[in-house]
Protein backbone atom coordinates (compact mmCIF):
# COMPACT_ATOMS: atom_id res chain seq x y z
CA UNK A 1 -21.43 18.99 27.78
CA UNK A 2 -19.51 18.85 31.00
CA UNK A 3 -17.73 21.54 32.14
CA UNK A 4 -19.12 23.63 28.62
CA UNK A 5 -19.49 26.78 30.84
CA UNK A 6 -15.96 27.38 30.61
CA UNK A 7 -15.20 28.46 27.26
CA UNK A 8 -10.81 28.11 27.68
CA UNK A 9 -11.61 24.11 29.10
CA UNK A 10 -14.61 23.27 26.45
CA UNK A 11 -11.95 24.28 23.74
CA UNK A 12 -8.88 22.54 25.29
CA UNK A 13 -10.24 19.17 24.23
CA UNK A 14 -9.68 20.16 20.18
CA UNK A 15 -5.94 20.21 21.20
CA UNK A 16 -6.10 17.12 22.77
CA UNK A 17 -7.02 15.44 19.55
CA UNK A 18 -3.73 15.45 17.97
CA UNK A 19 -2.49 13.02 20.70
CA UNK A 20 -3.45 10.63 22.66
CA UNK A 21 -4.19 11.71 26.29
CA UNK A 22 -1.56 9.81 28.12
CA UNK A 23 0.76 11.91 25.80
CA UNK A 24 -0.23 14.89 26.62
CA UNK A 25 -0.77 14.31 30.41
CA UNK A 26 3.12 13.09 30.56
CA UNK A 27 3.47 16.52 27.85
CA UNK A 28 2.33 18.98 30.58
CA UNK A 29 3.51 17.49 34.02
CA UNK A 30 7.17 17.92 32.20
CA UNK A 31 6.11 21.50 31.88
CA UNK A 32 4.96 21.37 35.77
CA UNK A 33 8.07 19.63 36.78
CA UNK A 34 10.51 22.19 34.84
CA UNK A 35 8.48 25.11 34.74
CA UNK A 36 7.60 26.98 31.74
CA UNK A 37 11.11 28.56 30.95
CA UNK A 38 12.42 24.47 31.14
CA UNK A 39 13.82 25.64 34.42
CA UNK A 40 14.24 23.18 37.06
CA UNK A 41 14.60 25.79 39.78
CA UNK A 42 10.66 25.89 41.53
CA UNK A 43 9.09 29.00 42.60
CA UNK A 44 5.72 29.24 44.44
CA UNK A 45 3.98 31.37 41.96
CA UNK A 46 5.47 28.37 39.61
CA UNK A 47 4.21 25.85 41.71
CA UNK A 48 0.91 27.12 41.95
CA UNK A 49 0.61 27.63 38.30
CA UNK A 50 1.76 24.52 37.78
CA UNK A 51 -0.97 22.64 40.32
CA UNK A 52 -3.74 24.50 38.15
CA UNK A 53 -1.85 23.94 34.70
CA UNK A 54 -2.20 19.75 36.03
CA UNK A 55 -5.50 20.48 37.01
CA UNK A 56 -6.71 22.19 33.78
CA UNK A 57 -5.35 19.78 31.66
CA UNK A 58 -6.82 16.66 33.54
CA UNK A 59 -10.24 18.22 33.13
CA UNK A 60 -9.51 19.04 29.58
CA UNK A 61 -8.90 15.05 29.06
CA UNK A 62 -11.79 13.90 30.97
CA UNK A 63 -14.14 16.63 28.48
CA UNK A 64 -12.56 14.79 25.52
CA UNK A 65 -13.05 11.37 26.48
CA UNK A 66 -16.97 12.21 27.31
CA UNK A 67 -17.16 13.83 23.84
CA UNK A 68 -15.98 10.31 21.80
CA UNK A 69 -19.41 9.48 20.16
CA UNK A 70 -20.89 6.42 20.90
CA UNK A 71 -21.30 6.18 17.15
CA UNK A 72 -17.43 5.63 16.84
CA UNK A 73 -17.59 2.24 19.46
CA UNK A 74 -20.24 1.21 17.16
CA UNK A 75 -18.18 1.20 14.33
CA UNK A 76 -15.14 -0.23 15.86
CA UNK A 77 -17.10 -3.03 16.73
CA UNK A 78 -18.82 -3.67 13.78
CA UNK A 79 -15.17 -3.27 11.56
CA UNK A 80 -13.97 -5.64 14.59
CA UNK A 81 -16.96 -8.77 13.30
CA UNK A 82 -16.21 -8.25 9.71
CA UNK A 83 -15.59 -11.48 7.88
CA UNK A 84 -13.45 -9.41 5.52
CA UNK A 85 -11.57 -6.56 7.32
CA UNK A 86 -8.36 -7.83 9.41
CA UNK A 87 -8.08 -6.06 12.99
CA UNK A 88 -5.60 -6.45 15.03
CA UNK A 89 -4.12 -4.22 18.55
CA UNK A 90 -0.49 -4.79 18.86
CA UNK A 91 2.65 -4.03 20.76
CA UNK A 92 6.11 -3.77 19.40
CA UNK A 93 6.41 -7.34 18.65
CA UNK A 94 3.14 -9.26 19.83
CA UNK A 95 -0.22 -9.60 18.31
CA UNK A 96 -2.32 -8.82 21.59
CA UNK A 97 -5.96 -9.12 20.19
CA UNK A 98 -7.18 -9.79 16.35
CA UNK A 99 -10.43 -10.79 14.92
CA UNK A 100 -11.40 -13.68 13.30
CA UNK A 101 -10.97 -12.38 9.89
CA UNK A 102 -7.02 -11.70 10.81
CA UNK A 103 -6.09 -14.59 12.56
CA UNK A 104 -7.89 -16.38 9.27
CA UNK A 105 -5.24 -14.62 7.20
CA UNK A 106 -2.58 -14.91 9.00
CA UNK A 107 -2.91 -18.63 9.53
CA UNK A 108 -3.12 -18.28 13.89
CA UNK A 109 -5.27 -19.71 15.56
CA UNK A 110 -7.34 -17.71 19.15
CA UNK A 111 -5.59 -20.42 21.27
CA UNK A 112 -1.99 -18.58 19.78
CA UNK A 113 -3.17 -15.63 20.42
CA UNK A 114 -4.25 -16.34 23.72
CA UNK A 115 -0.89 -17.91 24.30
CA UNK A 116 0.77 -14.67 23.43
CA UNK A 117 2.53 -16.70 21.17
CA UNK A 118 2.07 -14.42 18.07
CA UNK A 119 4.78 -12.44 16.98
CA UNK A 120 4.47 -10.39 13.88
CA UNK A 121 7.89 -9.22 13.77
CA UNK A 122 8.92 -12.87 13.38
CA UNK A 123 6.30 -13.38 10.66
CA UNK A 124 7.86 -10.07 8.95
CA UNK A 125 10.60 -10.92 6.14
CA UNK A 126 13.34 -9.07 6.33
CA UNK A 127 13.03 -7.09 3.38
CA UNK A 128 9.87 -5.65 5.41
CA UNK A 129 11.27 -4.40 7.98
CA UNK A 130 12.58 -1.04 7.77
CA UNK A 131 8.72 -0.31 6.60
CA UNK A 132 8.15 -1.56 9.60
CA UNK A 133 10.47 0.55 11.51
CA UNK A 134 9.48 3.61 9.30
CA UNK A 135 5.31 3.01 10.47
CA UNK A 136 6.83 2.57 14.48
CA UNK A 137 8.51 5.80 14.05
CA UNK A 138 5.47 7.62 12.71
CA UNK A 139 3.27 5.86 15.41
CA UNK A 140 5.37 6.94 18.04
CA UNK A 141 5.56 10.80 16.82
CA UNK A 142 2.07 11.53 15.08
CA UNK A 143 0.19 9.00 16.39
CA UNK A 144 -1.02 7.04 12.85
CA UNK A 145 1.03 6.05 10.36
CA UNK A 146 0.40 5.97 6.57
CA UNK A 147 -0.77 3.10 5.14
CA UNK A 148 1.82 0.38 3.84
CA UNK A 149 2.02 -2.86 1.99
CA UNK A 150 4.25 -6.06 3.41
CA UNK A 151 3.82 -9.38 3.56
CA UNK A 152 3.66 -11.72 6.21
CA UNK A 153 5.40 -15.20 6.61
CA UNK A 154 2.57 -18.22 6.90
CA UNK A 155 2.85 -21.09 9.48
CA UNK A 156 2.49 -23.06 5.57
CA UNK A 157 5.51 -21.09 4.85
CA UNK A 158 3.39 -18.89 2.06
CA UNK A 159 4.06 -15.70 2.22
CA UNK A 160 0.87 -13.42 1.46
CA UNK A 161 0.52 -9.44 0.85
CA UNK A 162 -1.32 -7.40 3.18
CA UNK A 163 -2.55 -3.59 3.19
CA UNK A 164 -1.70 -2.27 6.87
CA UNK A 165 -3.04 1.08 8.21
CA UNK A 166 -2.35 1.42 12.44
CA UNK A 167 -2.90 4.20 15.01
CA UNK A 168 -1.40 4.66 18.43
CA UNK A 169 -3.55 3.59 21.40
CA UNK A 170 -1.11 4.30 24.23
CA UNK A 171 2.42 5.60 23.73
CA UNK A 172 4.51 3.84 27.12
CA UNK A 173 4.36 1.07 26.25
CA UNK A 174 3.54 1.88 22.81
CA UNK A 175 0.65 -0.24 21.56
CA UNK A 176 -1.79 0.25 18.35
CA UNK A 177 -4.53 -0.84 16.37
CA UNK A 178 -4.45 -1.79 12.75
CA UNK A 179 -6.26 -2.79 10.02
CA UNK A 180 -5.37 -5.03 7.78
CA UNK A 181 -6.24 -5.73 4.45
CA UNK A 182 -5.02 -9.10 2.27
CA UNK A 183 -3.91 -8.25 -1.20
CA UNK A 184 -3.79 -11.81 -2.42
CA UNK A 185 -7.15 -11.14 -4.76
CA UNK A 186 -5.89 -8.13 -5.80
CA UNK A 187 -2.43 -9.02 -6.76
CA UNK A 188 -4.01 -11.63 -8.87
CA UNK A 189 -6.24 -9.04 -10.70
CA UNK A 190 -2.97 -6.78 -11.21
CA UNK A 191 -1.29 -9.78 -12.56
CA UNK A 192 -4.14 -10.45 -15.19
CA UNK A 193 -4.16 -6.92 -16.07
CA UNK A 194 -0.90 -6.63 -16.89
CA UNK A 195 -1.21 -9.18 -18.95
CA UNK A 196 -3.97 -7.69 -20.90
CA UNK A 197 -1.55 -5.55 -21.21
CA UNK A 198 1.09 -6.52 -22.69
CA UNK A 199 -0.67 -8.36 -24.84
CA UNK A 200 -2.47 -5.24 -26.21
CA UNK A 201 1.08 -3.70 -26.34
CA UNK A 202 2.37 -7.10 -28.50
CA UNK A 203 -0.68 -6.84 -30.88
CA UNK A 204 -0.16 -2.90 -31.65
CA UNK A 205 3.51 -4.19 -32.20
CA UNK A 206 2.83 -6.56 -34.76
CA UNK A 207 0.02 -4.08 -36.26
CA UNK A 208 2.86 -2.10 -36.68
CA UNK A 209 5.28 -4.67 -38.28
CA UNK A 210 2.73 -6.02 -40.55
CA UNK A 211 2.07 -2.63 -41.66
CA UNK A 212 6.08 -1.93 -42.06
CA UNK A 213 6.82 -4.64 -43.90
CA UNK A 214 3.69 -6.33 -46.20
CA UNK A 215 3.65 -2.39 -47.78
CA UNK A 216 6.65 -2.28 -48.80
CA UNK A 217 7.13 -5.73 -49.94
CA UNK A 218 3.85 -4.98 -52.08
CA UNK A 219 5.71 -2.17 -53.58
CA UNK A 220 8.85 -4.09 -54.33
CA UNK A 221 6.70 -6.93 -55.81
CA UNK A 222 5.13 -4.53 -58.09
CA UNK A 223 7.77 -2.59 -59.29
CA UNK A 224 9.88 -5.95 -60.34
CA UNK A 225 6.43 -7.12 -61.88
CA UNK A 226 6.96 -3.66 -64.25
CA UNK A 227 10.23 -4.51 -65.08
CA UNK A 228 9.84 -7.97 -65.92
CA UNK A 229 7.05 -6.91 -68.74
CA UNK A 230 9.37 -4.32 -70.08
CA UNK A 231 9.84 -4.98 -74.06
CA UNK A 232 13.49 -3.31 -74.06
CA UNK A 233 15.22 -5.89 -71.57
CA UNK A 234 18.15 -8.04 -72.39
CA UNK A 235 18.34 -11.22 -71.17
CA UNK A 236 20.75 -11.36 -68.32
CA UNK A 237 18.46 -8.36 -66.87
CA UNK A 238 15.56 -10.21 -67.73
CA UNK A 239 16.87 -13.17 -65.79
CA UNK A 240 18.03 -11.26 -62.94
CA UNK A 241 14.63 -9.51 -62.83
CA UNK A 242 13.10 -12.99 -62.49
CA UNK A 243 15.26 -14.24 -59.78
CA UNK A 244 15.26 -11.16 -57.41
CA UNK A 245 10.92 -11.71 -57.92
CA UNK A 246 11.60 -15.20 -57.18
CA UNK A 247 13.28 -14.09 -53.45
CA UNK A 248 11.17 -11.41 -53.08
CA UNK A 249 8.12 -13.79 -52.94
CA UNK A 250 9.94 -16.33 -50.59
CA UNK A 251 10.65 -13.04 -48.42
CA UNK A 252 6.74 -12.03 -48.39
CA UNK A 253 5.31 -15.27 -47.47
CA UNK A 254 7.99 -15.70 -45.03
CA UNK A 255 7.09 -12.63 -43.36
CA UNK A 256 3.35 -13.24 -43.39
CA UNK A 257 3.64 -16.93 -41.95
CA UNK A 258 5.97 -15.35 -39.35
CA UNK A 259 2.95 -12.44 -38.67
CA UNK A 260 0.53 -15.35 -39.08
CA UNK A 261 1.84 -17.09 -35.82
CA UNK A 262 2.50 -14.69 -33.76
CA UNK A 263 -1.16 -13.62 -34.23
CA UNK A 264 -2.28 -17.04 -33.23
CA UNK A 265 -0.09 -17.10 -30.11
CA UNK A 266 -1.79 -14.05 -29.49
C-alpha cells in the first residue's frame, strides 16, 4: 500500500471514510486558513504547520482513493445494468445520469435525460417534499441518508411509489447517487394481504356472533318447550307460552339466514 510505511498517514485514510474527500480537504484548509485556535491572526510556526497539515491530509486522500477495491466498481456497475434496480446520480433538482431500469419507471426517456430536461423535484408531489428536504439535509451533513418512500408524478399523470436510498458524491455542488426501488408490486401484495385480513378478522367476528346468539336462542327455545308441556298451566299462560315460542323461532331463523349470508359473502 502506498505510503504504508508511515503508520500516522496509512491510518488517516479510516477518518477519511466518514466523508467524502472534497469535504474534508475544504474541512482542513479552514483549519490552515484560521489556524488551529480559529484564529485568523498567522504565525510562521502556524504557517508551517499548516503547509504540512495540507500536505498530510492530501496524501491521506490520495491513500484512500488507492484503497477503494476494484470489487466495489464491479458492483456499481453491475447494480448500474440491472433490469430491476433503479439508479440514478442527481443534483438538487436534475436527474444527471439513470439506468435503463429508472428511466423505465419513471416514464423518461435517455434523449430527456440527455436534454437535462429531467427534474425530479417537479415530478415530486407536494406532500413529498419535506421528505425530500429531510434526505437533502442528511445528505449534506452525514453523507447518506436513510432510506424513504415517495412517489413520483408520471408523464401519464400516474403517480407510482418508489423505495429511495442516496449517498453524497460531492458536497459543492452537492450531487448523489440513489437507488431506487418501485413499490407498485408490493403495494399490490400489501393490499391483498390486508384483505386476507380483514376478512379473517370478519369471519372470527361472525364465529363469534353465531356462537353469541344460536346458544342462547337454543336455550330460550328449550326452556319455553318445558313450559309449554307443563300439566299445571292455565290457559292464558299456555297461550302466551305458545306465542313467545312462536317469535322466538322467527328470531332464530332470522338470525341464522342473517349468519347464513354473511358467510357466503365471505
Amino acid at each position: 500500500m502506498p505510503f504504508a510505511e508511515d503508520k500516522a498517514i496509512a491510518l488517516r485514510p479510516i477518518r477519511a471514510i466518514r466523508i467524502d474527500s472534497q469535504d474534508l480537504a475544504v474541512k482542513h484548509r479552514k483549519q490552515i486558513r484560521h489556524g488551529e485556535s480559529g484564529s485568523n491572526v498567522r504565525t510562521p510556526g502556524r504557517v508551517n504547520h499548516a503547509n504540512g497539515l495540507q500536505a498530510d491530509v492530501e496524501v491521506s486522500i490520495r491513500v484512500y482513493q488507492s484503497q477503494i477495491p476494484r470489487s466495489l466498481q464491479t458492483s456499481f456497475s453491475l447494480l448500474y445494468q440491472s433490469p430491476y434496480l433503479g439508479v440514478a446520480i442527481a443534483d438538487e433538482h436534475r436527474i444527471i445520469d439513470g439506468n435503463d431500469a429508472f428511466l423505465r419507471m419513471i416514464g423518461q426517456t435517455r434523449a430527456s435525460l440527455a436534454e437535462g430536461k429531467i427534474d425530479w423535484t417537479a415530478m415530486t408531489p407536494e406532500k413529498f417534499r419535506a421528505l425530500d428536504a429531510t434526505a437533502m439535509e442528511q445528505l449534506r451533513e452525514f453523507g447518506t441518508c436513510v432510506p424513504y418512500e415517495k412517489e413520483y408524478l408520471l408523464p401519464d399523470g400516474f403517480s407510482v411509489p418508489f423505495l429511495i436510498g442516496a449517498v453524497r458524491l460531492s458536497a459543492e455542488p452537492l450531487q448523489w447517487s440513489a437507488y431506487v426501488v418501485e413499490l407498485t408490486e408490493q403495494r399490490k401484495l400489501q393490499a391483498a394481504e390486508e384483505k386476507v385480513r380483514a376478512w379473517e378478522a370478519r369471519h372470527q367476528l361472525i364465529n363469534h356472533l353465531a356462537h353469541e346468539l344460536n346458544n342462547p336462542l337454543a336455550a330460550m327455545t328449550f326452556t319455553l318447550h318445558l313450559l309449554s308441556t307443563h300439566p299445571h298451566l292455565s290457559g292464558d299462560t299456555q297461550k302466551l307460552v305458545n306465542d313467545a315460542s312462536g317469535m322466538l323461532e322467527r328470531i332464530a331463523t332470522t338470525v341464522r339466514r342473517v349468519l347464513a349470508e354473511v358467510q357466503q359473502v365471505q
